[in-house]
PDB file of N, CA and C in Angstrom:
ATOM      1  N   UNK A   1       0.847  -1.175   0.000  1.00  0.00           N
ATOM      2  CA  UNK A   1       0.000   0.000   0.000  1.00  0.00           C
ATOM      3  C   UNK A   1       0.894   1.240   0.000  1.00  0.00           C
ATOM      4  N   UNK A   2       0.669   2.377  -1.017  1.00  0.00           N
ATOM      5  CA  UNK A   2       1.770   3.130  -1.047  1.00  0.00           C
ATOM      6  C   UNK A   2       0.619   4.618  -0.190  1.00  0.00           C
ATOM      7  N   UNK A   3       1.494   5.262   0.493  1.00  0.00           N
ATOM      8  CA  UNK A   3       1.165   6.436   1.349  1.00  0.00           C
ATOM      9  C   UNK A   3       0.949   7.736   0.111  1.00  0.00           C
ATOM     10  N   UNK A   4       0.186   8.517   0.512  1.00  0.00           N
ATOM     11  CA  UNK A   4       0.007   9.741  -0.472  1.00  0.00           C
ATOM     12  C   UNK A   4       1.401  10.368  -0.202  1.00  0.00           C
ATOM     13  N   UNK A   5       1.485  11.926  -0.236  1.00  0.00           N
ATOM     14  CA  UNK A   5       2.109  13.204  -0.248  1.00  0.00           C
ATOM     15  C   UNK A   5       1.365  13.658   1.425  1.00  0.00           C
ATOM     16  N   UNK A   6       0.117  13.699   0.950  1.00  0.00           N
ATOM     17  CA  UNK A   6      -0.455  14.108   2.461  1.00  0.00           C
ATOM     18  C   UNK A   6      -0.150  13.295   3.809  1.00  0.00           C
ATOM     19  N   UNK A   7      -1.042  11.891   3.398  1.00  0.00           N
ATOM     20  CA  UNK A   7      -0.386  11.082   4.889  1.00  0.00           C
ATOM     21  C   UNK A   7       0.984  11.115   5.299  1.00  0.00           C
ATOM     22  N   UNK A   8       1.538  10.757   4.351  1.00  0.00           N
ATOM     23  CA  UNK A   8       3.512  11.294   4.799  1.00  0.00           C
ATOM     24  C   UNK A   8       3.495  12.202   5.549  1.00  0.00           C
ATOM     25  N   UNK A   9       3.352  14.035   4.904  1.00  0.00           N
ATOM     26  CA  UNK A   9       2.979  15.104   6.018  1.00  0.00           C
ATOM     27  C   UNK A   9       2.614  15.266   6.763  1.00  0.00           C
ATOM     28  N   UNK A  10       1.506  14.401   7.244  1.00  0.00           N
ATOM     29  CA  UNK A  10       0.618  14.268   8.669  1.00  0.00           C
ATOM     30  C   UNK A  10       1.744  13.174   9.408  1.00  0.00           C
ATOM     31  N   UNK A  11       2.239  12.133   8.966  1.00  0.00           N
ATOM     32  CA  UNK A  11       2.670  11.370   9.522  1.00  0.00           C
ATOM     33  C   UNK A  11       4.149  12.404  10.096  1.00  0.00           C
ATOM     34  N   UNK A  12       4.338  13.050   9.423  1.00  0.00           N
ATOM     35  CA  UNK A  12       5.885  13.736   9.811  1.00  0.00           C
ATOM     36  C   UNK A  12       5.930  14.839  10.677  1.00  0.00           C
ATOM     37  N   UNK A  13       4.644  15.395  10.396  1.00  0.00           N
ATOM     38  CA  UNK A  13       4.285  16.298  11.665  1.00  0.00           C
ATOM     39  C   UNK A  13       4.092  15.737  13.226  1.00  0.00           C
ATOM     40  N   UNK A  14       3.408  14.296  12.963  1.00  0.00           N
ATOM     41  CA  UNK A  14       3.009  13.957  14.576  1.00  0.00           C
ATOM     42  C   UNK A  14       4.017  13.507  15.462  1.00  0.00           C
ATOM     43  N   UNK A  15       5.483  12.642  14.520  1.00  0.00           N
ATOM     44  CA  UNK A  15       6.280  12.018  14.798  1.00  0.00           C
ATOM     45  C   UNK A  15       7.327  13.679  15.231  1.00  0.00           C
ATOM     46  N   UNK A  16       6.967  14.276  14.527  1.00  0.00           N
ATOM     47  CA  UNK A  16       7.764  16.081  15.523  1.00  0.00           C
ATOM     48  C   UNK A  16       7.459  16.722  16.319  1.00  0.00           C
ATOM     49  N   UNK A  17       5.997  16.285  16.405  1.00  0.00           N
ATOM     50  CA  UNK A  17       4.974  17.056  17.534  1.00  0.00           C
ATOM     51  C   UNK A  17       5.526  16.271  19.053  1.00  0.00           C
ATOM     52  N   UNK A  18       5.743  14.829  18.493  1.00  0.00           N
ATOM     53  CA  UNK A  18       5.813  13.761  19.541  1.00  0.00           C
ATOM     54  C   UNK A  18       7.450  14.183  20.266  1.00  0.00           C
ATOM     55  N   UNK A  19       8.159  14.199  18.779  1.00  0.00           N
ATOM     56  CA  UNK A  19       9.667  14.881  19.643  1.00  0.00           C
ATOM     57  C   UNK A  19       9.877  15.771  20.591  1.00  0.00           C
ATOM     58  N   UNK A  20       8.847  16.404  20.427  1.00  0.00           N
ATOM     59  CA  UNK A  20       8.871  18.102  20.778  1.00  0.00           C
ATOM     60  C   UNK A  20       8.432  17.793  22.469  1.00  0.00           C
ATOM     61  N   UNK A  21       7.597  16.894  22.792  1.00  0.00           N
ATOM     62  CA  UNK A  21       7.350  16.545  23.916  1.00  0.00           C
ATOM     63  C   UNK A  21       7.890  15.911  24.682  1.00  0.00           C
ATOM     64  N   UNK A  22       8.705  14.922  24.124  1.00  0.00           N
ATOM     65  CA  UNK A  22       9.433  13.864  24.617  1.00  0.00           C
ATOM     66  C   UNK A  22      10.974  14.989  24.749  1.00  0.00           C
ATOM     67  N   UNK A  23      11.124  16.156  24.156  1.00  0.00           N
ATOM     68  CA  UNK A  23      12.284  17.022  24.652  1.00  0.00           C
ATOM     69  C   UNK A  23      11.886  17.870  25.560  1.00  0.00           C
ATOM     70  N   UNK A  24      10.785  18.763  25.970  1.00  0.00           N
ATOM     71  CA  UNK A  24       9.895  18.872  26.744  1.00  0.00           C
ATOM     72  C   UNK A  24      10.099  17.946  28.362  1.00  0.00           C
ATOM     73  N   UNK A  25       9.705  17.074  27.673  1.00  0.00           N
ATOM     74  CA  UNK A  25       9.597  16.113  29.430  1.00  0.00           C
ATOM     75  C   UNK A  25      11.154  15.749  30.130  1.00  0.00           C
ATOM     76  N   UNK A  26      11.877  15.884  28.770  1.00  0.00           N
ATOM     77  CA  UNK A  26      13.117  15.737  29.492  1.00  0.00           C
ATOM     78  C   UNK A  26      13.722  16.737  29.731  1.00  0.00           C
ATOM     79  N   UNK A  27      13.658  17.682  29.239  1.00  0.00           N
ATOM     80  CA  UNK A  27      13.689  18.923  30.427  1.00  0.00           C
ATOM     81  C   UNK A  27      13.542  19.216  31.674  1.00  0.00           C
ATOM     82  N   UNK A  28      12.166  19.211  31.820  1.00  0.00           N
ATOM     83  CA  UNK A  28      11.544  19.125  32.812  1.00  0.00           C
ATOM     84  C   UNK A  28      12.242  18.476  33.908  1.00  0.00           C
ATOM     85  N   UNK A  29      12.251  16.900  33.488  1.00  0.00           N
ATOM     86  CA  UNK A  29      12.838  16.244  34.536  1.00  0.00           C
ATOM     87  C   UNK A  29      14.102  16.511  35.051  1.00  0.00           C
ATOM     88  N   UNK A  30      15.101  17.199  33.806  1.00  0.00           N
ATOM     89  CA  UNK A  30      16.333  17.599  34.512  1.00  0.00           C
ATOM     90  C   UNK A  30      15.950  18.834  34.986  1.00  0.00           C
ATOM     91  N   UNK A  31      15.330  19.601  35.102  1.00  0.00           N
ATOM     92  CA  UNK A  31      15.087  20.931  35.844  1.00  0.00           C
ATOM     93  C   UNK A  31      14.766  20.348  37.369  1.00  0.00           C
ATOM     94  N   UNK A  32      13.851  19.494  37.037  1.00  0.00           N
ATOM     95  CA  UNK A  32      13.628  19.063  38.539  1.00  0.00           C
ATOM     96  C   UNK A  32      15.068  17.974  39.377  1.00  0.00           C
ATOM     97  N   UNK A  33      15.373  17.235  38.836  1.00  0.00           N
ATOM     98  CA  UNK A  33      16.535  16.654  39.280  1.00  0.00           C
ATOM     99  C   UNK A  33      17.501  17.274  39.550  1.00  0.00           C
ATOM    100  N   UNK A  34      17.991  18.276  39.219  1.00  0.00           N
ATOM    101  CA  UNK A  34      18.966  19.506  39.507  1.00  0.00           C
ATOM    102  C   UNK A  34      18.327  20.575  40.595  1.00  0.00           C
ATOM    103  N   UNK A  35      17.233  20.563  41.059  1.00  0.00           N
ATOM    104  CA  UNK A  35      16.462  21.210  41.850  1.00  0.00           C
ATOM    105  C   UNK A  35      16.717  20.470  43.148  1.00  0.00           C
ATOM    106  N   UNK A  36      16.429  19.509  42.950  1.00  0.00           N
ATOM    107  CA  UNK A  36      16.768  18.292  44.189  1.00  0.00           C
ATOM    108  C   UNK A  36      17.910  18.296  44.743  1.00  0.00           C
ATOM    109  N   UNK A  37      18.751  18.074  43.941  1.00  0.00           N
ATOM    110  CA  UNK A  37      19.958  18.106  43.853  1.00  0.00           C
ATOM    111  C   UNK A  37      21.155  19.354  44.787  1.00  0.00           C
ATOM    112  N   UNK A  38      20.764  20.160  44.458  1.00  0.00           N
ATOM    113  CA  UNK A  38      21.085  21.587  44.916  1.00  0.00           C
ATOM    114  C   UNK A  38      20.392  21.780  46.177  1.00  0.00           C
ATOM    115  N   UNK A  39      19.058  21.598  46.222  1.00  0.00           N
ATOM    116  CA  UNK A  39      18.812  21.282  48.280  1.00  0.00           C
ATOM    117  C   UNK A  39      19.513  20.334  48.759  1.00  0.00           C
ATOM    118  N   UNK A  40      20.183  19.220  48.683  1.00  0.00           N
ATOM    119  CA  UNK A  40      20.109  18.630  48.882  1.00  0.00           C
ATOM    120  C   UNK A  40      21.650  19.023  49.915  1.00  0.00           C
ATOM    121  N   UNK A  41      22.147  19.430  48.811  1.00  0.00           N
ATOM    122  CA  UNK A  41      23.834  19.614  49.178  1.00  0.00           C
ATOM    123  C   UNK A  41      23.882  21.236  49.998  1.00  0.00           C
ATOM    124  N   UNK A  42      22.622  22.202  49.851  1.00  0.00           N
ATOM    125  CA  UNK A  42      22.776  23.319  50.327  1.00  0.00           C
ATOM    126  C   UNK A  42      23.019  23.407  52.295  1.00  0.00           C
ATOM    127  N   UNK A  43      22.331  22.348  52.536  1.00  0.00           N
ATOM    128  CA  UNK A  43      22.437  22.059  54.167  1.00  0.00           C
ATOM    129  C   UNK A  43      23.569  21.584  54.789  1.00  0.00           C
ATOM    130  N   UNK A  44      24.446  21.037  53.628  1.00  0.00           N
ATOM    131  CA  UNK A  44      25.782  20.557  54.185  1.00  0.00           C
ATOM    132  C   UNK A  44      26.676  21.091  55.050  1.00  0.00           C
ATOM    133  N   UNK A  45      27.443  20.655  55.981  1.00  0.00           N
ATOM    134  CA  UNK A  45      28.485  21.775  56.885  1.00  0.00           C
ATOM    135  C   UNK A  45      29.747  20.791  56.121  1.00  0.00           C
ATOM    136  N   UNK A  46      30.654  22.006  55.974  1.00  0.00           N
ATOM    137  CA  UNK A  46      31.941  21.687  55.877  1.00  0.00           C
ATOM    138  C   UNK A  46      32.769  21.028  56.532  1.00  0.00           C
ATOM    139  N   UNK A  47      33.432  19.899  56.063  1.00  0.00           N
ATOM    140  CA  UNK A  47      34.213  19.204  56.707  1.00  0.00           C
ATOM    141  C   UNK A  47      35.802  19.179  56.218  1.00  0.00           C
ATOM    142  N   UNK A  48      36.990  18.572  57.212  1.00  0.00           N
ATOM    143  CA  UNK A  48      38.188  18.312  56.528  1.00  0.00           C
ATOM    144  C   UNK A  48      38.885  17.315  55.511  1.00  0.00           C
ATOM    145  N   UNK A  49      37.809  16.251  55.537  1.00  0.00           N
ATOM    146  CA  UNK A  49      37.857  15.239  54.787  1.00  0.00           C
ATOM    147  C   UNK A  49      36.829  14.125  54.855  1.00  0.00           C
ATOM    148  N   UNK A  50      36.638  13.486  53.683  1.00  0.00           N
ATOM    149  CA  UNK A  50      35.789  12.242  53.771  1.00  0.00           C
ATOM    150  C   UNK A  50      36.320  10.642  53.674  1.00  0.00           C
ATOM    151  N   UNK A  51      35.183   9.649  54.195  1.00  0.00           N
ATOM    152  CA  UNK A  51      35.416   8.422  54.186  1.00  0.00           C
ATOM    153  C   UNK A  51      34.150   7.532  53.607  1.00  0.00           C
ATOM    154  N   UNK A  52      34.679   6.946  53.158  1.00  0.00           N
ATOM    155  CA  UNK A  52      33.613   6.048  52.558  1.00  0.00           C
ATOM    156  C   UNK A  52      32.675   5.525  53.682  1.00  0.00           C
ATOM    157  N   UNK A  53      33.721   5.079  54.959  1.00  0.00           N
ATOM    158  CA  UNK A  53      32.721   4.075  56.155  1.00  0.00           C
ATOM    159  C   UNK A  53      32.813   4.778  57.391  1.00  0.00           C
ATOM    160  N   UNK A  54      31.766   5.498  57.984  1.00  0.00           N
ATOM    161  CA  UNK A  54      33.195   5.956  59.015  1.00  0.00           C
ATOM    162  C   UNK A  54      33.306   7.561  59.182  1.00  0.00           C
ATOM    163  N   UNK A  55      33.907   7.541  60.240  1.00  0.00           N
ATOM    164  CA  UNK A  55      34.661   9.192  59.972  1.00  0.00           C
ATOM    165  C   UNK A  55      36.024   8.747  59.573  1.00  0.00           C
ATOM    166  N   UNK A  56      36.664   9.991  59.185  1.00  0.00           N
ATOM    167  CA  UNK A  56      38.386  10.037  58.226  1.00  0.00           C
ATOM    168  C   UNK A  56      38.984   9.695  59.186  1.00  0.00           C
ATOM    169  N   UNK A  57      39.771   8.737  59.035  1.00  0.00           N
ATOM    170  CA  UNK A  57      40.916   8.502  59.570  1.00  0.00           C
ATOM    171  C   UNK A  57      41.991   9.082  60.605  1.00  0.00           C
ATOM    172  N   UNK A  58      42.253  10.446  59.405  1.00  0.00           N
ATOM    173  CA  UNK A  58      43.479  11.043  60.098  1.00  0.00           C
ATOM    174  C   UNK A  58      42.673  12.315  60.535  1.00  0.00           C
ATOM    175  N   UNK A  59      43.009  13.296  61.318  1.00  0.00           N
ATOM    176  CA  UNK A  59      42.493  13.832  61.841  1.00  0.00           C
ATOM    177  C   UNK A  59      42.769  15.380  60.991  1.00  0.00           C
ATOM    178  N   UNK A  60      41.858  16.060  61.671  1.00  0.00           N
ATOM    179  CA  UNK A  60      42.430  17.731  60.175  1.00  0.00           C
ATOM    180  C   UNK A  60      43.688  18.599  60.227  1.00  0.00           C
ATOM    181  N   UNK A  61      44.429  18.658  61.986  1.00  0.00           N
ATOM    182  CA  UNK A  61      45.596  18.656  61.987  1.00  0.00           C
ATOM    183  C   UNK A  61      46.262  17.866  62.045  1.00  0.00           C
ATOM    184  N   UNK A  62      46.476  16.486  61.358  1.00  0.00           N
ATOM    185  CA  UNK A  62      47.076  15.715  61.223  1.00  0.00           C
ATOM    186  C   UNK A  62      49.540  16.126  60.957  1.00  0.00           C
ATOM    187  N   UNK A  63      50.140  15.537  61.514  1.00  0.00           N
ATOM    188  CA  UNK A  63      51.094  16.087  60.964  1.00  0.00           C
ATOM    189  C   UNK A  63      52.248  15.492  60.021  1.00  0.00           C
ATOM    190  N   UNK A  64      51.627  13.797  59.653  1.00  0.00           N
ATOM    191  CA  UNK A  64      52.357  13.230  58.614  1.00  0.00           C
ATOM    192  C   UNK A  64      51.740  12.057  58.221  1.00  0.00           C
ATOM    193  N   UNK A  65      51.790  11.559  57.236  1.00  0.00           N
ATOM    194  CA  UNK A  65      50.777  10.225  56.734  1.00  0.00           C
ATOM    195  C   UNK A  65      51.203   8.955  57.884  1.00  0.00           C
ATOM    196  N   UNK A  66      50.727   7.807  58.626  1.00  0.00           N
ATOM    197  CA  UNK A  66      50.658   6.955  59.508  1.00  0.00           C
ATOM    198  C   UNK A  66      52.247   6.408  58.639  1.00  0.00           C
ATOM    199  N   UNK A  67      51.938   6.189  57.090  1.00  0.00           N
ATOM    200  CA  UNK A  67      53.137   5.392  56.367  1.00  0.00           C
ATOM    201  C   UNK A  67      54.412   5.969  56.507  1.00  0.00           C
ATOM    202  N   UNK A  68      54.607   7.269  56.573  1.00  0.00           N
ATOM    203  CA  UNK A  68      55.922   8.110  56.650  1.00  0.00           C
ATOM    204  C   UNK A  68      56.611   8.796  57.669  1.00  0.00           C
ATOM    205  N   UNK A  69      58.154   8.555  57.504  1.00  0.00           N
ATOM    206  CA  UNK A  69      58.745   9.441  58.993  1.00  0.00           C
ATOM    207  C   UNK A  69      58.530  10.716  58.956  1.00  0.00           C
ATOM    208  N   UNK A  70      58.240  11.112  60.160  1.00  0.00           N
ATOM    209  CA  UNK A  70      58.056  12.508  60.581  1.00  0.00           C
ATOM    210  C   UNK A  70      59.542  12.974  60.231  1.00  0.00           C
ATOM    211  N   UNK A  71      60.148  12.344  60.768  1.00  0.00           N
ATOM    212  CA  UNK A  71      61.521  13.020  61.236  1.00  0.00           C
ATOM    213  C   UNK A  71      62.465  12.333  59.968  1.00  0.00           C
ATOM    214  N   UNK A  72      61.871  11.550  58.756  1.00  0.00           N
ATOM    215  CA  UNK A  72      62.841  11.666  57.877  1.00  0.00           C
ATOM    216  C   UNK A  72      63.693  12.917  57.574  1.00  0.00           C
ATOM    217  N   UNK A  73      65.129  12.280  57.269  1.00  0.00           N
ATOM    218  CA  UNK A  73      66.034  13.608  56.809  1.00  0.00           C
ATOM    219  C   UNK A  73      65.354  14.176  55.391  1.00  0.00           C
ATOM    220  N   UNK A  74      65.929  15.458  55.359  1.00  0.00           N
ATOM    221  CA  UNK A  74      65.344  15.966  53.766  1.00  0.00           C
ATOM    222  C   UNK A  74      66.139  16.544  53.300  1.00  0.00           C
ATOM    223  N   UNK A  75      66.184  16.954  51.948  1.00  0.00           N
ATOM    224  CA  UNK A  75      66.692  16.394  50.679  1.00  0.00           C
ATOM    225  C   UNK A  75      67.203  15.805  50.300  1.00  0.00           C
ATOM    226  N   UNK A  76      67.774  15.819  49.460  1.00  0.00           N
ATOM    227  CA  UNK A  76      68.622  14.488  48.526  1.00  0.00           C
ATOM    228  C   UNK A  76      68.327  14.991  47.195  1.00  0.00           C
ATOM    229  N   UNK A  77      69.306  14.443  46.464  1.00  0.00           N
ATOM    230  CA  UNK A  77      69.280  14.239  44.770  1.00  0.00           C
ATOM    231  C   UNK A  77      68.635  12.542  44.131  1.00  0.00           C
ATOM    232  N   UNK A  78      67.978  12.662  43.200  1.00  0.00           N
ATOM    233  CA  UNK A  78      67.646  11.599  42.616  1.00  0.00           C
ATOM    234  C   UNK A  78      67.533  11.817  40.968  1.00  0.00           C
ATOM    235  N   UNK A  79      67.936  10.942  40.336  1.00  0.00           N
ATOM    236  CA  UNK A  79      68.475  10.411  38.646  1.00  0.00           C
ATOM    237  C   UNK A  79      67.986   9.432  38.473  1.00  0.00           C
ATOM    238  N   UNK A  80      67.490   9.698  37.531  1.00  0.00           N
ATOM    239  CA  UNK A  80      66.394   8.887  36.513  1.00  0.00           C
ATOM    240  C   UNK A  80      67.489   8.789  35.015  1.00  0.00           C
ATOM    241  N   UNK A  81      68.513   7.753  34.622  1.00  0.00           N
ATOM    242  CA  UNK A  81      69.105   7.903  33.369  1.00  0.00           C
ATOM    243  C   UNK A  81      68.477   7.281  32.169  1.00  0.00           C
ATOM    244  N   UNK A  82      68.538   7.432  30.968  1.00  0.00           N
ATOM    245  CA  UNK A  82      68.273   6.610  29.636  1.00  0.00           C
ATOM    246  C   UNK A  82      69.012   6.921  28.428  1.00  0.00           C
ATOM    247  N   UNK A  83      69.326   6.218  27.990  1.00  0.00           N
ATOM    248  CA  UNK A  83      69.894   6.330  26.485  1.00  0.00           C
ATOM    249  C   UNK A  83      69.608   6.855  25.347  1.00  0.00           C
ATOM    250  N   UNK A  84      70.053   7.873  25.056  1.00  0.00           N
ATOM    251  CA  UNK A  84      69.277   8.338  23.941  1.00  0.00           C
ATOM    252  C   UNK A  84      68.664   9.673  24.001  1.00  0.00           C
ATOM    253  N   UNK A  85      68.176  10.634  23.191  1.00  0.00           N
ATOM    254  CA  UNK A  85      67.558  11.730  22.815  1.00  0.00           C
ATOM    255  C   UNK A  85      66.257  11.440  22.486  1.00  0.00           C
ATOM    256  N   UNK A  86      65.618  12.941  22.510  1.00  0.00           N
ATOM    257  CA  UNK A  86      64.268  12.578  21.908  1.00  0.00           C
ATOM    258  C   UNK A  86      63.246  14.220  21.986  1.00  0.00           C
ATOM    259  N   UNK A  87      63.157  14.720  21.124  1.00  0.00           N
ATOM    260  CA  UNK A  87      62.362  16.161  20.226  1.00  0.00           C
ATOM    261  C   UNK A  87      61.075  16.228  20.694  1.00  0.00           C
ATOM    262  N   UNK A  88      60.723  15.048  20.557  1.00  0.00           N
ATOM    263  CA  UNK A  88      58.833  15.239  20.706  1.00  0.00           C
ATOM    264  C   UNK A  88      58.154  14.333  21.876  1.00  0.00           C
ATOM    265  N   UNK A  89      57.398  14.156  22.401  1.00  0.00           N
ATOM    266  CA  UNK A  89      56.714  13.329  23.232  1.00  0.00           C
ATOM    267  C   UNK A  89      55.376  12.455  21.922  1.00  0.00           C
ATOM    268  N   UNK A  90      55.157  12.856  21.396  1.00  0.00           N
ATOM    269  CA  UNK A  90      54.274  11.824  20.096  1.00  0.00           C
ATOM    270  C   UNK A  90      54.619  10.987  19.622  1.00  0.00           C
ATOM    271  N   UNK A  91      54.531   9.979  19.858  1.00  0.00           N
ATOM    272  CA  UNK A  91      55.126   8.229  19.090  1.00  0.00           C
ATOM    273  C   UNK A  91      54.462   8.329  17.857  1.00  0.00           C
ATOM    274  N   UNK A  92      53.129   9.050  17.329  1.00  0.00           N
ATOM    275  CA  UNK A  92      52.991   8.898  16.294  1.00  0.00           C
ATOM    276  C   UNK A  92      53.341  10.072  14.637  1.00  0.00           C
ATOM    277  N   UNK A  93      54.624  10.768  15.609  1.00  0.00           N
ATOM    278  CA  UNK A  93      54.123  11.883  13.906  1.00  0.00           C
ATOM    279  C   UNK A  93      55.590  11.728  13.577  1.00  0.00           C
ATOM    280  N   UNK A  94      55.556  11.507  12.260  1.00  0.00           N
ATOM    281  CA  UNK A  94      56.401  11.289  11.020  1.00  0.00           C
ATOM    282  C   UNK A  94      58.336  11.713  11.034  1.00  0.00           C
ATOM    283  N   UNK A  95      57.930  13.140  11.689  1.00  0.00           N
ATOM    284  CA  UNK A  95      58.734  13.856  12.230  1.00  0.00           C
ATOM    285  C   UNK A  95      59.567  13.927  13.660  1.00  0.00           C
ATOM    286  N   UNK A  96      60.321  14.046  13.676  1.00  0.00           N
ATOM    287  CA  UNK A  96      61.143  14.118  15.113  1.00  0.00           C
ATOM    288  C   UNK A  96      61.411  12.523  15.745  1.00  0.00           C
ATOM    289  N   UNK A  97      61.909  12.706  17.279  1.00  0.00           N
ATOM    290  CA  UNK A  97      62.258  11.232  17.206  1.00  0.00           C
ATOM    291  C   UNK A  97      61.031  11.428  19.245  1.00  0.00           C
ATOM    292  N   UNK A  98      60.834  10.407  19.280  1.00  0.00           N
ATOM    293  CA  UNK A  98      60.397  10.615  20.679  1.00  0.00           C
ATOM    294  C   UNK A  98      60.923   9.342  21.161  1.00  0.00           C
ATOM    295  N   UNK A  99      60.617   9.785  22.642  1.00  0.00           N
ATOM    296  CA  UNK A  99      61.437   8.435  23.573  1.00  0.00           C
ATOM    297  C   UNK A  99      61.248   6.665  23.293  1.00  0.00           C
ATOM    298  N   UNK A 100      62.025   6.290  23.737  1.00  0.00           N
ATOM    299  CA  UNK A 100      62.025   4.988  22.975  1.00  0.00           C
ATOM    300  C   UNK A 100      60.602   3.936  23.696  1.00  0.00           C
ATOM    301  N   UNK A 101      60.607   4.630  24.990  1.00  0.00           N
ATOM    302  CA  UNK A 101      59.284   4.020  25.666  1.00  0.00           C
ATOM    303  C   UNK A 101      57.905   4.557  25.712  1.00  0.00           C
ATOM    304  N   UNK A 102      58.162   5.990  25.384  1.00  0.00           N
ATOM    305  CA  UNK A 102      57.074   6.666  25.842  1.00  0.00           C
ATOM    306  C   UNK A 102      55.496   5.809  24.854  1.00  0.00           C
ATOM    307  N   UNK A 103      55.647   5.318  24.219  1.00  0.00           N
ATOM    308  CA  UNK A 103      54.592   4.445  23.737  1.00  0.00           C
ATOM    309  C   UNK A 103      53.830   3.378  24.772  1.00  0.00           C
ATOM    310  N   UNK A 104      54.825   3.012  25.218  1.00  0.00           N
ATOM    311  CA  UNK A 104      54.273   1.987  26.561  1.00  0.00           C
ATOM    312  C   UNK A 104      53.772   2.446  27.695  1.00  0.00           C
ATOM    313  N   UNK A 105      54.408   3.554  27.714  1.00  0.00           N
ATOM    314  CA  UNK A 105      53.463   4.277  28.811  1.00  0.00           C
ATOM    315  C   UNK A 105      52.648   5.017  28.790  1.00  0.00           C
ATOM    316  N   UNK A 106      52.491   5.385  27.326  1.00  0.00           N
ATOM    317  CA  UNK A 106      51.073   6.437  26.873  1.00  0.00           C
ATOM    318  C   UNK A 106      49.797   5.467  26.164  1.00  0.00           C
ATOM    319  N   UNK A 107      50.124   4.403  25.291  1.00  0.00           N
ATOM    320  CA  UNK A 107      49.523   3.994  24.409  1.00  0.00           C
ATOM    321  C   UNK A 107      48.876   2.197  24.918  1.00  0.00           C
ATOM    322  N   UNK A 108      47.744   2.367  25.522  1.00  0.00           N
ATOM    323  CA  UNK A 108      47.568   0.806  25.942  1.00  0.00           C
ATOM    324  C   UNK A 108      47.309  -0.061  24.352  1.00  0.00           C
ATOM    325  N   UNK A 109      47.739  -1.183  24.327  1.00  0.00           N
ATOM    326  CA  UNK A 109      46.784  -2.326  23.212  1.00  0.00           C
ATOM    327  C   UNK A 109      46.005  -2.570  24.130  1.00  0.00           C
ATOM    328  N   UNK A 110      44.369  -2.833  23.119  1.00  0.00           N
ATOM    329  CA  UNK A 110      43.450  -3.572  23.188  1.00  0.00           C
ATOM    330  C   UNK A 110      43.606  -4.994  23.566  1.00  0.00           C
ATOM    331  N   UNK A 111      44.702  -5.517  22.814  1.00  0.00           N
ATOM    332  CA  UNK A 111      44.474  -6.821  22.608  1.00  0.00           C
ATOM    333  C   UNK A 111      46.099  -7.347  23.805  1.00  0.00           C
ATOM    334  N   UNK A 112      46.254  -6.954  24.810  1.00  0.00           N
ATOM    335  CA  UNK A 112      46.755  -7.475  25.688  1.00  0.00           C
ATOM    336  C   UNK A 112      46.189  -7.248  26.903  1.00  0.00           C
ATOM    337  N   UNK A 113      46.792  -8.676  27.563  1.00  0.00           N
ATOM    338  CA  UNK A 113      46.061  -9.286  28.998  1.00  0.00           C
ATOM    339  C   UNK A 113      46.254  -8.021  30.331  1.00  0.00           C
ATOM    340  N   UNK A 114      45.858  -7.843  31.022  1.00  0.00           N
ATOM    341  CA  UNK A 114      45.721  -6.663  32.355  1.00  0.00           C
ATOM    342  C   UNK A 114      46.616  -7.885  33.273  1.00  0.00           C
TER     343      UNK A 114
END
């Protein structure tokens, strides 16, 4: 059964009329969900930190992580060496040379195991 010129038009109008509502309602709903949202968090008091279970751990004047010496000595020098030069940080452009690893540490495969 083939459709006129007209039914098409009617049909293309209702299926826009219908959009128009269905963008409409979702509006709406994010107007209201963002409404919620914003009371929700407006009553909050400020804190120094959070915990998933619990109150935080360490306390807000805390004066060094439980893992580290307080009284470690400080400074020092530390060297990181490698072989080689390198112009660009991009493993992929045509031009220049970039580090010989930086691929492995920028670029995961898909197709290897975690």
């Amino acid at each position: 059964m083939r459709h006129t010129g007209l039914q098409r038009k009617h049909y293309f109008r209702a299926i826009a009329s219908n959009g128009m509502l269905t963008r409409l309602r979702r509006g709406a709903l994010m107007l209201a969900i963002s409404a919620f949202c914003g009371a929700s968090s407006a009553g909050a008091e400020p804190t120094h930190g959070i915990a998933m279970h619990g109150a935080p751990a360490l306390s807000a004047d805390f004066a060094a992580l439980p893992y580290a010496r307080a009284d470690a000595p400080k400074g020092g020098r530390i060297a990181f060496g490698a072989m080689g030069g390198f112009d660009s940080l991009n493993p992929f452009i045509l031009k220049g040379r970039a580090p010989w690893d930086v691929r492995a540490h920028t670029v995961e495969s898909l197709m290897e195991r975690n």
